[in-house]
Protein backbone atom coordinates (compact mmCIF):
# COMPACT_ATOMS: atom_id res chain seq x y z
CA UNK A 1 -28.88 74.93 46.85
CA UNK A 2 -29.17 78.67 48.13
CA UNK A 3 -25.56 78.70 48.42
CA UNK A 4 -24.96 77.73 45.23
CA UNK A 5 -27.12 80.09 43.92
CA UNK A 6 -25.43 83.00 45.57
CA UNK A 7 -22.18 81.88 44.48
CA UNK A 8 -23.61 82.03 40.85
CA UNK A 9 -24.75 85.28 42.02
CA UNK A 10 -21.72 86.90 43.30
CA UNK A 11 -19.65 85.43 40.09
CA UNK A 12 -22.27 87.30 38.08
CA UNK A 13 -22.27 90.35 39.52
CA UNK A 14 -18.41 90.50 39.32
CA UNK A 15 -18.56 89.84 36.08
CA UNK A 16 -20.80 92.61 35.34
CA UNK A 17 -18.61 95.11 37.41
CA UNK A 18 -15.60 93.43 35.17
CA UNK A 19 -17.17 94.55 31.81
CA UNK A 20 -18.44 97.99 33.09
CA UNK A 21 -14.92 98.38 34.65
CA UNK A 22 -13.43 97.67 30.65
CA UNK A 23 -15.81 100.45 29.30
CA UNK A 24 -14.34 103.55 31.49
CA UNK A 25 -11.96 105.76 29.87
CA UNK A 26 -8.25 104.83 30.07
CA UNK A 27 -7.32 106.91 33.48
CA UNK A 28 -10.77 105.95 35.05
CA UNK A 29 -10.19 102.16 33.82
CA UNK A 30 -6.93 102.52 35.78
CA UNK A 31 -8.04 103.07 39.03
CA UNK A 32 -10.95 101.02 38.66
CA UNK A 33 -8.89 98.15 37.81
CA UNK A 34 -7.14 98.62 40.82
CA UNK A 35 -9.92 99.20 43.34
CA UNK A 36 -11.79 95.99 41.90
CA UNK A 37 -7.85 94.01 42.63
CA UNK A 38 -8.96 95.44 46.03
CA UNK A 39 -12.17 94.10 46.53
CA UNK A 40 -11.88 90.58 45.21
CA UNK A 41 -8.11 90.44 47.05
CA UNK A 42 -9.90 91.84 49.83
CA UNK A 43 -12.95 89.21 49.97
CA UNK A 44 -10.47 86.52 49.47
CA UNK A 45 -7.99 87.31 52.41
CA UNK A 46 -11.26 88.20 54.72
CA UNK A 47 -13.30 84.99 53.93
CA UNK A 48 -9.73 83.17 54.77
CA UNK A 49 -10.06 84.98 58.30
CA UNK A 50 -13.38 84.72 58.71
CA UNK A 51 -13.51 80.88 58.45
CA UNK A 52 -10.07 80.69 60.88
CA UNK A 53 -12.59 82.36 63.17
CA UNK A 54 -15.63 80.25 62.83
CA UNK A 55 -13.36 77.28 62.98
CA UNK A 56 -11.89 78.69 66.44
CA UNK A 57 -15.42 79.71 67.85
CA UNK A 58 -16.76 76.27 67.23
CA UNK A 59 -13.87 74.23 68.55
CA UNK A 60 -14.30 76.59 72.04
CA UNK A 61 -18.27 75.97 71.59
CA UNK A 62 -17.87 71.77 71.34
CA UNK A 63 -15.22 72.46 74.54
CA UNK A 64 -17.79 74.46 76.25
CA UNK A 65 -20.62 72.17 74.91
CA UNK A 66 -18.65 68.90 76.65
CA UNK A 67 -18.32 70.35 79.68
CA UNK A 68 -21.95 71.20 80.30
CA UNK A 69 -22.18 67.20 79.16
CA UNK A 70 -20.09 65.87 81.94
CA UNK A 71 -21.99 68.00 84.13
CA UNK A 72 -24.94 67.23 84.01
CA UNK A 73 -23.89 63.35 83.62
CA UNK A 74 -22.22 63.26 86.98
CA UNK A 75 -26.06 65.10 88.67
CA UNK A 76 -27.94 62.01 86.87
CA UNK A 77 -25.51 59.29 88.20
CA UNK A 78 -26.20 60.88 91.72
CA UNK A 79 -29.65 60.13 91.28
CA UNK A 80 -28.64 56.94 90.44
CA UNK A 81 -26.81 56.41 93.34
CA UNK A 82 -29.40 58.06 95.79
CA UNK A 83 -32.04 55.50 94.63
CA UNK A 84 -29.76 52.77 94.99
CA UNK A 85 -29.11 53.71 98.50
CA UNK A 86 -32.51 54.19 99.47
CA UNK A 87 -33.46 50.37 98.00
CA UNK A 88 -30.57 49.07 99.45
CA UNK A 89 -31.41 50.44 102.84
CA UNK A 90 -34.93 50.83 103.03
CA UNK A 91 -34.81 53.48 105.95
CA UNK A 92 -36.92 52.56 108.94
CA UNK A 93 -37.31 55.86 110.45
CA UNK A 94 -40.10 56.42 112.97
CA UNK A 95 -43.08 59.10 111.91
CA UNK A 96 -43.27 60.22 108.68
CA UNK A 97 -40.28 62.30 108.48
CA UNK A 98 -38.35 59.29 107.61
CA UNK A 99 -37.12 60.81 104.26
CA UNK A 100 -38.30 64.50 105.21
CA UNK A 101 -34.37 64.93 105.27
CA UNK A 102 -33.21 63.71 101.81
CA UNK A 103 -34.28 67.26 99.99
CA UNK A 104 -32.33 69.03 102.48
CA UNK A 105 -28.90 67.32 101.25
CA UNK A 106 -29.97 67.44 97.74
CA UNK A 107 -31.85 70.83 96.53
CA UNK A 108 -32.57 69.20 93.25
CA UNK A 109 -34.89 66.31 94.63
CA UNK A 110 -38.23 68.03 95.30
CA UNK A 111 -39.89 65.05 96.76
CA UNK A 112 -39.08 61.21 97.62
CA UNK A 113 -41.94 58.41 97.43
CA UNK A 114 -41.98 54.68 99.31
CA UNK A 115 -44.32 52.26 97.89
CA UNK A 116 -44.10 48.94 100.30
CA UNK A 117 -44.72 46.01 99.15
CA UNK A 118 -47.92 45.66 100.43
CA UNK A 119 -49.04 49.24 99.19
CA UNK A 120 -50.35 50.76 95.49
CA UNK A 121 -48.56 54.30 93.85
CA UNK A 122 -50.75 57.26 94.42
CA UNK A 123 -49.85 58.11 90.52
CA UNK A 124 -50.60 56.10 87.23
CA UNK A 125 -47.02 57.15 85.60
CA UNK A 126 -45.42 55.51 88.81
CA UNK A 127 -47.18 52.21 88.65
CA UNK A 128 -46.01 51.54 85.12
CA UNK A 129 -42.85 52.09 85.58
CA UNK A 130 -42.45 50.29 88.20
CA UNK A 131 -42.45 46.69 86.20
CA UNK A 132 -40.16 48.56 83.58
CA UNK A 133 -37.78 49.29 86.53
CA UNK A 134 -37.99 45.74 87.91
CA UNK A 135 -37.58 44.25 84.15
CA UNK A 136 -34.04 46.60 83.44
CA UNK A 137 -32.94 46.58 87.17
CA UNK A 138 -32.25 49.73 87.13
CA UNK A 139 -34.23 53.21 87.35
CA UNK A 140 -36.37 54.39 84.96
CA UNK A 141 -38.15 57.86 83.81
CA UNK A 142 -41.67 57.78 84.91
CA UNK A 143 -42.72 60.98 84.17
CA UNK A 144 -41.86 64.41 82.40
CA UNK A 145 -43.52 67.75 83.16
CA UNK A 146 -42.32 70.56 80.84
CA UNK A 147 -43.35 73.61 81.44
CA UNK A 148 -42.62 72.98 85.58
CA UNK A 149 -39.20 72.12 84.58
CA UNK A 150 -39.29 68.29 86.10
CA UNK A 151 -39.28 64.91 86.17
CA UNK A 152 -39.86 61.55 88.41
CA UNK A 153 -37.43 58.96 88.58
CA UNK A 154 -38.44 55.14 90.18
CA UNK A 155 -36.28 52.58 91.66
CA UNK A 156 -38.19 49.14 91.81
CA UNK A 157 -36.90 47.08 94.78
CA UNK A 158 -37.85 45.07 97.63
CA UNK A 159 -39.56 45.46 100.20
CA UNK A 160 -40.33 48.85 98.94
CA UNK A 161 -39.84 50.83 95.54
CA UNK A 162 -38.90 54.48 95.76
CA UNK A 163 -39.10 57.46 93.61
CA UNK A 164 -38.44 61.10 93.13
CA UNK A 165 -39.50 64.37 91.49
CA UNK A 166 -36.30 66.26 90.49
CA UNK A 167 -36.17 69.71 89.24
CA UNK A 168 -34.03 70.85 86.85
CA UNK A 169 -33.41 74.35 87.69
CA UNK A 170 -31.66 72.95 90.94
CA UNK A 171 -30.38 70.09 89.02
CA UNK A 172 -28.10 72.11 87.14
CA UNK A 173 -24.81 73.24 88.49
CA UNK A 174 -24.79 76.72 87.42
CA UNK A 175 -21.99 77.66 89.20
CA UNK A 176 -19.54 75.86 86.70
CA UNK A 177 -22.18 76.10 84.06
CA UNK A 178 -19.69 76.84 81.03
CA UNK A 179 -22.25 78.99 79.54
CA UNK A 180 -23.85 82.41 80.26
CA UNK A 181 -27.11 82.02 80.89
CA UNK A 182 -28.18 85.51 79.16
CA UNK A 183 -26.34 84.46 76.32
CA UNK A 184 -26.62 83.30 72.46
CA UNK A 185 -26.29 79.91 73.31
CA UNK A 186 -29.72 77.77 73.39
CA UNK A 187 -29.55 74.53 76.11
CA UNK A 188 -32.27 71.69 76.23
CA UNK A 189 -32.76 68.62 77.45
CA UNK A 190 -34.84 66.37 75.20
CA UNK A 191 -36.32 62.82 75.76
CA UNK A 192 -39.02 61.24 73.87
CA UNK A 193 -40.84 64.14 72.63
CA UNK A 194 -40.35 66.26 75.83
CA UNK A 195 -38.42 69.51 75.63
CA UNK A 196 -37.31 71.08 78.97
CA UNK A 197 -35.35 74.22 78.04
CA UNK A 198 -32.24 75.00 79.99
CA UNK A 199 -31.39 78.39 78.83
CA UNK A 200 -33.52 79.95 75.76
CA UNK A 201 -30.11 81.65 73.82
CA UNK A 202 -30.90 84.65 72.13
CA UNK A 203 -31.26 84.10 68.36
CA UNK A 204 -31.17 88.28 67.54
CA UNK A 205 -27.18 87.61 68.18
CA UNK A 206 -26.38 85.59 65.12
CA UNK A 207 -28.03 85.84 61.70
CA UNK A 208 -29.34 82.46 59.47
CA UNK A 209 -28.39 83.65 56.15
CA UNK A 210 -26.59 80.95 54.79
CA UNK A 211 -23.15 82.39 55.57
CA UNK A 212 -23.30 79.31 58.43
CA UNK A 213 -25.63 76.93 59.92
CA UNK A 214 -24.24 77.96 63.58
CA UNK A 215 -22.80 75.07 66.22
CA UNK A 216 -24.80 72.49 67.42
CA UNK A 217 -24.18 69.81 69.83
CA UNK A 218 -26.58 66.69 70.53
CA UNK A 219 -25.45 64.09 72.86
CA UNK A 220 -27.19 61.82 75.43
CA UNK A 221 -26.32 61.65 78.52
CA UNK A 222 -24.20 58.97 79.87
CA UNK A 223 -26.97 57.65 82.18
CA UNK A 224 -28.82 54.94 81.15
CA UNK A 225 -31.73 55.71 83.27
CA UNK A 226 -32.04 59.37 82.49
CA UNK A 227 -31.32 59.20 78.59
CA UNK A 228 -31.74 62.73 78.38
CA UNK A 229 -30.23 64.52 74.74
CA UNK A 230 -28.64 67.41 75.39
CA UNK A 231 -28.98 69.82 72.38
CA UNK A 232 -27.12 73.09 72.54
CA UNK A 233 -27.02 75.24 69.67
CA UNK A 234 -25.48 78.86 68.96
CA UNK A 235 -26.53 81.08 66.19
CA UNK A 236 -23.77 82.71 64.06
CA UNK A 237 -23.48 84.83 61.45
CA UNK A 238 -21.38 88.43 60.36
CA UNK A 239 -22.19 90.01 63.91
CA UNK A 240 -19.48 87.61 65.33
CA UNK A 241 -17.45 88.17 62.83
CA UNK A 242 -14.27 89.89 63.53
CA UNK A 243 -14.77 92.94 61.86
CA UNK A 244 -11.98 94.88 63.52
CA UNK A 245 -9.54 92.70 61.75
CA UNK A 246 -11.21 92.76 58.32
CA UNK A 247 -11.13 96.34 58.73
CA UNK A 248 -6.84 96.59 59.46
CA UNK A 249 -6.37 93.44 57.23
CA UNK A 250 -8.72 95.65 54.31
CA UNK A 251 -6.27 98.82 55.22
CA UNK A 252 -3.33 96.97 54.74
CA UNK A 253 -4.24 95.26 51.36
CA UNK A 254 -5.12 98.98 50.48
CA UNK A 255 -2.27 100.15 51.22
CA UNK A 256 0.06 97.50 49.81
CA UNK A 257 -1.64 98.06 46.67
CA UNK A 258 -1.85 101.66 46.15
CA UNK A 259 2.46 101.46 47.14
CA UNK A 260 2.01 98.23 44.27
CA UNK A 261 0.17 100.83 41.76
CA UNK A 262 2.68 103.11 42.35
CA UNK A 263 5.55 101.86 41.39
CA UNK A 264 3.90 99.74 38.86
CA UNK A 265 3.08 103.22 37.35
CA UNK A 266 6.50 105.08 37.60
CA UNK A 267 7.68 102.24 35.79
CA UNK A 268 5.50 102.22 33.02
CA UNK A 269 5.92 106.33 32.39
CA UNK A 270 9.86 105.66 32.53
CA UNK A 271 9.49 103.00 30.21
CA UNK A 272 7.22 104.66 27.93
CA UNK A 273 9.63 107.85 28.56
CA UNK A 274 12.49 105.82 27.35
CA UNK A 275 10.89 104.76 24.18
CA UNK A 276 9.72 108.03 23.15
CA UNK A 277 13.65 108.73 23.70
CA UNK A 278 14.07 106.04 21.40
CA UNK A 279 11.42 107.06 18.84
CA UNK A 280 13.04 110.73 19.11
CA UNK A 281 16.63 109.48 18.32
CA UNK A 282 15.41 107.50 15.34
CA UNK A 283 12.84 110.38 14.09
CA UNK A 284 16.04 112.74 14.28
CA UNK A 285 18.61 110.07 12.13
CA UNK A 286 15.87 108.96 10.03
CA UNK A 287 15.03 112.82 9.47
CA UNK A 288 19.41 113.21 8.81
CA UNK A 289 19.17 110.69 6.75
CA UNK A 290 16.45 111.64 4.78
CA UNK A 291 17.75 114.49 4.40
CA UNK A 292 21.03 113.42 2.96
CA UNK A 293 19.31 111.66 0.72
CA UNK A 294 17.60 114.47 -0.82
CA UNK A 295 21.42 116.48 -0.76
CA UNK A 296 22.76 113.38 -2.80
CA UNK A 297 19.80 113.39 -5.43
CA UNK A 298 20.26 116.92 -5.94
CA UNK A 299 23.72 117.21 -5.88
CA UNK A 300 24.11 113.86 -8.27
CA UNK A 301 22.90 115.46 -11.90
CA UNK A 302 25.52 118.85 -11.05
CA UNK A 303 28.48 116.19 -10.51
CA UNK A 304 27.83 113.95 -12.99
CA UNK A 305 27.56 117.65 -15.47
CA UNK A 306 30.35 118.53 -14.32
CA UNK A 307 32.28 115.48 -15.28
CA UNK A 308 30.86 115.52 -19.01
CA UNK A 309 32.17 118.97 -19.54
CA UNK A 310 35.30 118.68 -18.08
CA UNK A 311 35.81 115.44 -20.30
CA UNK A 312 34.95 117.50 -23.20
CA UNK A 313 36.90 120.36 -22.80
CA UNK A 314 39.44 117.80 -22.24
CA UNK A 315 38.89 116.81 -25.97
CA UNK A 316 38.90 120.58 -27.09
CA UNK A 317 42.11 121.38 -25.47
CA UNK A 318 43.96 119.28 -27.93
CA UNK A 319 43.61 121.58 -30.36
CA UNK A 320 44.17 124.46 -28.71
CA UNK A 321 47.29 125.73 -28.96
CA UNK A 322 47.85 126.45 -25.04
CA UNK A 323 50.16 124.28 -22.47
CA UNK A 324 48.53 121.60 -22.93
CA UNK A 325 50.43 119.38 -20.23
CA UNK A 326 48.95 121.49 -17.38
CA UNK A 327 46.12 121.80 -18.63
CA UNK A 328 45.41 117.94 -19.38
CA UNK A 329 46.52 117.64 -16.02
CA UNK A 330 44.17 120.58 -14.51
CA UNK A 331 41.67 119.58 -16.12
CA UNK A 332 42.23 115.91 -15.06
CA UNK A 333 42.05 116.39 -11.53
CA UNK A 334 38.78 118.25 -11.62
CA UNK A 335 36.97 115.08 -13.43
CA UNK A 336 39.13 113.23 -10.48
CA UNK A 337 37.56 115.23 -8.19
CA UNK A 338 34.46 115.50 -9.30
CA UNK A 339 34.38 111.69 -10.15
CA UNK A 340 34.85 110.42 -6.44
CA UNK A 341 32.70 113.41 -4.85
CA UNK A 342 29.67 111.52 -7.07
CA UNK A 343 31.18 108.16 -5.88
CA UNK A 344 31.09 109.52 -2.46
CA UNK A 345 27.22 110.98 -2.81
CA UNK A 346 26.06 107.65 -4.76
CA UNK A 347 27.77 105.19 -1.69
CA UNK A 348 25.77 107.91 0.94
CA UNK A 349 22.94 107.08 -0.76
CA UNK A 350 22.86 103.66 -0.81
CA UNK A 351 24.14 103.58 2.79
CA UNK A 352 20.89 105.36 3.82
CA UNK A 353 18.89 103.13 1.28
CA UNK A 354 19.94 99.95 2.96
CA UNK A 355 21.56 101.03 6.40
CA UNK A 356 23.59 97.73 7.66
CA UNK A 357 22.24 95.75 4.67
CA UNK A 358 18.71 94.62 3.80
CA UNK A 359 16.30 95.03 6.63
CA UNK A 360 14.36 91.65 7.64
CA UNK A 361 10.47 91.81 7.35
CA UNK A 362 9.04 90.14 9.65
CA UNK A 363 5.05 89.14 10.20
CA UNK A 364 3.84 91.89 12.66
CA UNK A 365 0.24 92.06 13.92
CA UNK A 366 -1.22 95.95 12.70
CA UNK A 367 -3.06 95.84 15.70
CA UNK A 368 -0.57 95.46 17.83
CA UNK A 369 1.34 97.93 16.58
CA UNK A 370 -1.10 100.78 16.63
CA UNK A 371 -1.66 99.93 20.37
CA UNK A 372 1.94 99.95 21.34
CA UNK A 373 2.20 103.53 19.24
CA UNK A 374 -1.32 104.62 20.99
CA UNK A 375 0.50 103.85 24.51
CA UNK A 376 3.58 105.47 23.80
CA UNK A 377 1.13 108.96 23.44
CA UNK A 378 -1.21 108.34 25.80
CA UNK A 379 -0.17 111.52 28.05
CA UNK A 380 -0.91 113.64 24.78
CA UNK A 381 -4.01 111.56 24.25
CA UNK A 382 -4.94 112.53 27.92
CA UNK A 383 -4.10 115.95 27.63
CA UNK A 384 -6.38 116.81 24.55
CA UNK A 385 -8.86 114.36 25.64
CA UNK A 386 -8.95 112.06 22.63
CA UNK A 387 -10.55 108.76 22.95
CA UNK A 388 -8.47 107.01 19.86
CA UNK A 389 -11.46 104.16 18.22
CA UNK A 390 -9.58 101.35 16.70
CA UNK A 391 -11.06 98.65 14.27
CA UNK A 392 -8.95 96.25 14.98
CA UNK A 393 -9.56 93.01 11.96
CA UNK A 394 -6.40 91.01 13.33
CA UNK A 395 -4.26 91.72 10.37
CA UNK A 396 -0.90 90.67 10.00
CA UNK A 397 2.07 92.18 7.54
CA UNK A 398 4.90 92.00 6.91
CA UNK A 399 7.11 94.97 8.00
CA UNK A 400 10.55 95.97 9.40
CA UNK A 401 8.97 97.00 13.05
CA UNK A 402 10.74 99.43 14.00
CA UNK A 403 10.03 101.15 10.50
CA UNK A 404 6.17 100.42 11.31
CA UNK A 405 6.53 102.08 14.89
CA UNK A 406 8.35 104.76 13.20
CA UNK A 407 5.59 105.68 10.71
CA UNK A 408 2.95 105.20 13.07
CA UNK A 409 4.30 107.43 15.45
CA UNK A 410 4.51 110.01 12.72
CA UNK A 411 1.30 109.74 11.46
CA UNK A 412 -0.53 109.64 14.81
CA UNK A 413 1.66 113.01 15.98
CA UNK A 414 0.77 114.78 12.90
CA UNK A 415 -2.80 113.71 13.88
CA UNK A 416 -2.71 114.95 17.26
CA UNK A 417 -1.31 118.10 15.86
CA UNK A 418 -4.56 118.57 13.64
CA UNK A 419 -6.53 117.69 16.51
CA UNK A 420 -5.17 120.32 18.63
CA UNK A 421 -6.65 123.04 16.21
CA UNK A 422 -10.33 122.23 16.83
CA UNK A 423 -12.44 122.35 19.98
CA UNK A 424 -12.31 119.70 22.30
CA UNK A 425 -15.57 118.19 21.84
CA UNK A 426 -14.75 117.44 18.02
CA UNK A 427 -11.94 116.30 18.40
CA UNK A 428 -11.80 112.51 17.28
CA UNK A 429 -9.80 110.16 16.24
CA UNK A 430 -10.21 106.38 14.45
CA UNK A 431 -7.80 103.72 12.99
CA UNK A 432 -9.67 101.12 10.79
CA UNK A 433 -7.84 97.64 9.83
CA UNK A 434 -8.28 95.88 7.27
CA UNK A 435 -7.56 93.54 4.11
CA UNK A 436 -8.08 94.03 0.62
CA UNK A 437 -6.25 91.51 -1.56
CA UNK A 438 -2.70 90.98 -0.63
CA UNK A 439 -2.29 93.89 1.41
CA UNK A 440 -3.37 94.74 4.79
CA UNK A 441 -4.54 98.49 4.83
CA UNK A 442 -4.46 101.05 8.02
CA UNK A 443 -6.73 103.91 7.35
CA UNK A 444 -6.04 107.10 10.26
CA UNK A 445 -8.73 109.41 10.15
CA UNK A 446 -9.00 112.60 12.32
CA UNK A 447 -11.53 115.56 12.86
CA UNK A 448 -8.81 118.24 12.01
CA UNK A 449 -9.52 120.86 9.95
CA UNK A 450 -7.95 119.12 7.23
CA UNK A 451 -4.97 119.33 4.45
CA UNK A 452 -4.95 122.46 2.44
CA UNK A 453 -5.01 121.63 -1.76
CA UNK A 454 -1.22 123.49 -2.26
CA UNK A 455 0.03 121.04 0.36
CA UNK A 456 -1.59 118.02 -0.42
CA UNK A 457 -0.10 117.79 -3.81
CA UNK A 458 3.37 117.67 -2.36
CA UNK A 459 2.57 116.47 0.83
CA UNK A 460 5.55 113.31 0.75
CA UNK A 461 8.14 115.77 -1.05
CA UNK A 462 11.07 116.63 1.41
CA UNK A 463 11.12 120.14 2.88
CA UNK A 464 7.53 120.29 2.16
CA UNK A 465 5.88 121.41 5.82
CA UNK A 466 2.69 123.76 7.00
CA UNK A 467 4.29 124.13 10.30
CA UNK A 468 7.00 127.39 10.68
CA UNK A 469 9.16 125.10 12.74
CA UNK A 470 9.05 121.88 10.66
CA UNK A 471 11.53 120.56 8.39
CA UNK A 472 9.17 118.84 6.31
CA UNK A 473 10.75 115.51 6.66
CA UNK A 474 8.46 113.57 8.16
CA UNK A 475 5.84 112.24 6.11
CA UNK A 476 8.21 111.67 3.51
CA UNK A 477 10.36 109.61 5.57
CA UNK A 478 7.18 107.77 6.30
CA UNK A 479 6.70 107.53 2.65
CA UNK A 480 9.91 106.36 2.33
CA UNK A 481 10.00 103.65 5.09
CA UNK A 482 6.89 102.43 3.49
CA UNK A 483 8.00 102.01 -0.27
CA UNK A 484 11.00 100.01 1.23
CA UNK A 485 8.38 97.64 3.07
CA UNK A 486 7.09 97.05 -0.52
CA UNK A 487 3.78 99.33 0.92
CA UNK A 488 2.52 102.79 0.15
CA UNK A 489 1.68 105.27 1.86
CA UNK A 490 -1.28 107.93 0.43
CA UNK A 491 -3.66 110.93 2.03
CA UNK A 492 -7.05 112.64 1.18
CA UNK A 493 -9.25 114.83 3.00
CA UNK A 494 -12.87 113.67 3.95
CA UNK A 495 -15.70 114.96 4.64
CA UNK A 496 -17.17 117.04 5.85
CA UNK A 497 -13.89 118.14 7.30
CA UNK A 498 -10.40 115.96 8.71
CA UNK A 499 -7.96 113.92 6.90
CA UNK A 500 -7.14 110.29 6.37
CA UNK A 501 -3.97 109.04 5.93
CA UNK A 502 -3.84 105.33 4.40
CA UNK A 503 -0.83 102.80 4.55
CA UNK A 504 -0.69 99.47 2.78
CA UNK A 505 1.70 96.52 3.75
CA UNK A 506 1.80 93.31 2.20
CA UNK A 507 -0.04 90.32 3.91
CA UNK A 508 2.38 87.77 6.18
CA UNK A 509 0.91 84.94 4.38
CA UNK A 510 1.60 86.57 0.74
């Protein structure tokens, strides 16, 4: 349960950091984005390691934990076999140094006891195990003392039962003990309620937090006399961890992804360098071609003047009494003339009216568009430190897109422009979507100090500009583009200072 609840807990708290991470400004969200692929890639890749190393650790500790097992297996069967001898032989040495010599060959037996036949045990424990003995045939546990560390062990037989006190700091074979004896590791030997502790382990080493319950190992041993469990347990936790390798495995993940961020970035600025390119080449056609429209609607009326009077002094001539032959036949070629340079106009205009044909409008998300148009000047954005707000209503028209990129390009640069004339800390800018009938409407409003009255009454007439170097094609291109979409295009100033520029496109749907 506590692990799930600290799952739930991490997921949580990455969550939060998520959201907080989509609230920082654009360059800040950047590198925050980045630093949190970090963390989780780096969490990921360490737990991975982490439990490689646990799983390694514990397959050593059951090795380690087996070998202790056959150990001290092999020391009880030798007790085994020691009784066995003793009953079998039933040593008749003279005095009572009979079996004065048996804890000389075997440092772990502290003490042997004969009981003949004819004789009663000096202890309670022994007497009743002696039936127990007889019953299995085999020895038996009589006793277990442990805080001294020891135990007796009785051999019923005939003529005479024997017994002995072992103790278990000589019973162990420490010297191929697999396990230090100052170390984490915890040894005991249990049997029916009785704890006598081999080594005590040192539970400061490892930490219980629920990152792992540590290794255990419980087995009894293979004696049936001496069914002692052996329990060994280690405590784990981060302080075996392998931290140097997080640490290079963290650098390289740090590394691969700032070299990752890197390129990811140089391709985005060439990419976004490339469309500006783009944007620039069409701005500077578009701006050509607007302008030969406005050459062919002013020079239109002079041509087509020019032919009536040249008819009509055709007329007069006939009564004139001049060479009428030449001229008819000046005057002929001059309405020729003048005929195919309005031919020639009228086809230029229609040519930049419909270039390649009618344009296909297609559904286009607003939205969408504004961001891709925000993106494209995001280094300006950066530069003047303008936090665009955008009211996005998920609005879709119908537009030629790359007339829609166009105007929005335009109308976001001129905003920018106005921007740049205030002080930083005013400077804002917002883009509201929304509907309103059949049309989906795009209002741009910035802080700027505004469109002058003179200007805004001519404000989508050609050559009509407040900056010295502009041509004053722009927003009547925009105009243009718009009208052609079957939208409009329309400003006002607001208060208490700024513009807003509005565009309407008709609904996908409609």
């Amino acid at each position: 349960m506590d692990t799930i609840v600290s799952q739930w807990t991490w997921l949580f708290k990455m969550g939060w950091l998520a959201a907080y991470i989509g609230r920082m400004p654009t360059r800040q969200y950047r590198s925050a984005r980045w630093l949190f692929a970090w963390l989780v890639v780096s969490v990921a890749m360490g737990a991975i390691v982490v439990r490689v190393d646990i799983a390694q650790r514990r397959e050593v500790f059951q090795s380690e934990a087996r070998t202790a097992h056959r150990l001290l297996s092999q020391r009880a069967s030798q007790h085994d076999a020691i009784l066995a001898t003793l009953v079998l032989l039933d040593p008749e040495l003279p005095g009572d140094d009979r079996l004065a010599r048996l804890p000389a060959l075997y440092p772990q037996v502290l003490q042997v006891w004969r009981r003949p036949s004819n004789a009663t045990w000096h202890d309670v424990a022994l007497a009743q195990a002696e039936p127990v003995s007889r019953g299995a045939a085999r020895p038996v546990v009589a006793a277990v003392d442990s805080s001294a560390k020891r135990y007796d062990l009785l051999l019923a037989g005939l003529p005479a039962s024997f017994a002995l006190r072992i103790e278990l700091n000589r019973w162990v074979p420490w010297s191929e003990w697999p396990f230090d004896r100052a170390g984490p590791v915890e040894a005991d030997l249990v049997l029916d309620g009785h704890t006598m502790s081999l080594q005590p382990g040192i539970a400061a080493s490892g930490w219980y937090g629920g990152v792992t319950p540590g290794f255990v190992f419980d087995k009894a041993l293979d004696t049936p006399s001496q069914p002692f469990v052996l329990h060994v347990q280690r405590a784990t936790g981060p302080a075996d961890w392998p931290w140097p390798s997080l640490l290079a495995l963290a650098t390289l993940l740090a590394l691969a992804l700032a070299a990752l961020a890197a390129v990811m970035s140089q391709r985005a600025g060439r990419r976004r360098a490339e469309q500006l390119l783009r944007l620039g080449r069409t701005a500077r056609l578009n701006a050509l071609g607007e302008l030969a429209a406005g050459m062919a609607h002013e020079l239109n009326q002079p041509l087509t003047a020019v032919i009536a009077s040249t008819q009509a002094a055709r007329r007069l001539l006939d009564d004139e009494p001049l060479p009428q032959a030449t001229l008819r036949e000046a005057l002929g070629h001059a309405s020729d003339q003048a005929r195919r340079a309005a031919e020639v106009v009228a086809r230029l205009r229609r040519r930049l009216d419909r270039p390649g044909g009618a344009e296909e409008l297609l559904p286009v998300p607003l939205g969408g568009a504004v961001h891709s148009a925000l993106a494209l000047l995001q280094p300006e954005l950066q530069r003047l430190a303008v936090r665009p707000v955008v009211d996005d209503a998920n609005v879709i028209v119908r537009a030629d897109p790359v007339a829609l990129e166009q105007i929005l390009h335009n109308l976001l640069n001129n905003a920018l422009q106005a921007l740049a004339a205030v002080p930083a800390p005013q400077r804002t800018l917002r883009l509201m979507i929304s509907t309103q009938q059949r049309f989906g409407i795009l209002r741009l409003r910035d802080d700027g100090p505004g469109l002058a009255p003179q200007v805004l009454n001519h404000l989508f007439e050609p050559f009509s500009s407040t900056r010295a170097d502009g041509l004053g094609l722009g927003l009547s291109l925009c105009h243009s583009l718009a009208m052609a979409m079957g939208g409009t295009l329309s400003a006002q100033n607001v208060q208490p200072h700024g513009a807003e520029f509005r565009l309407e496109l008709p609904l996908a749907e409609s």
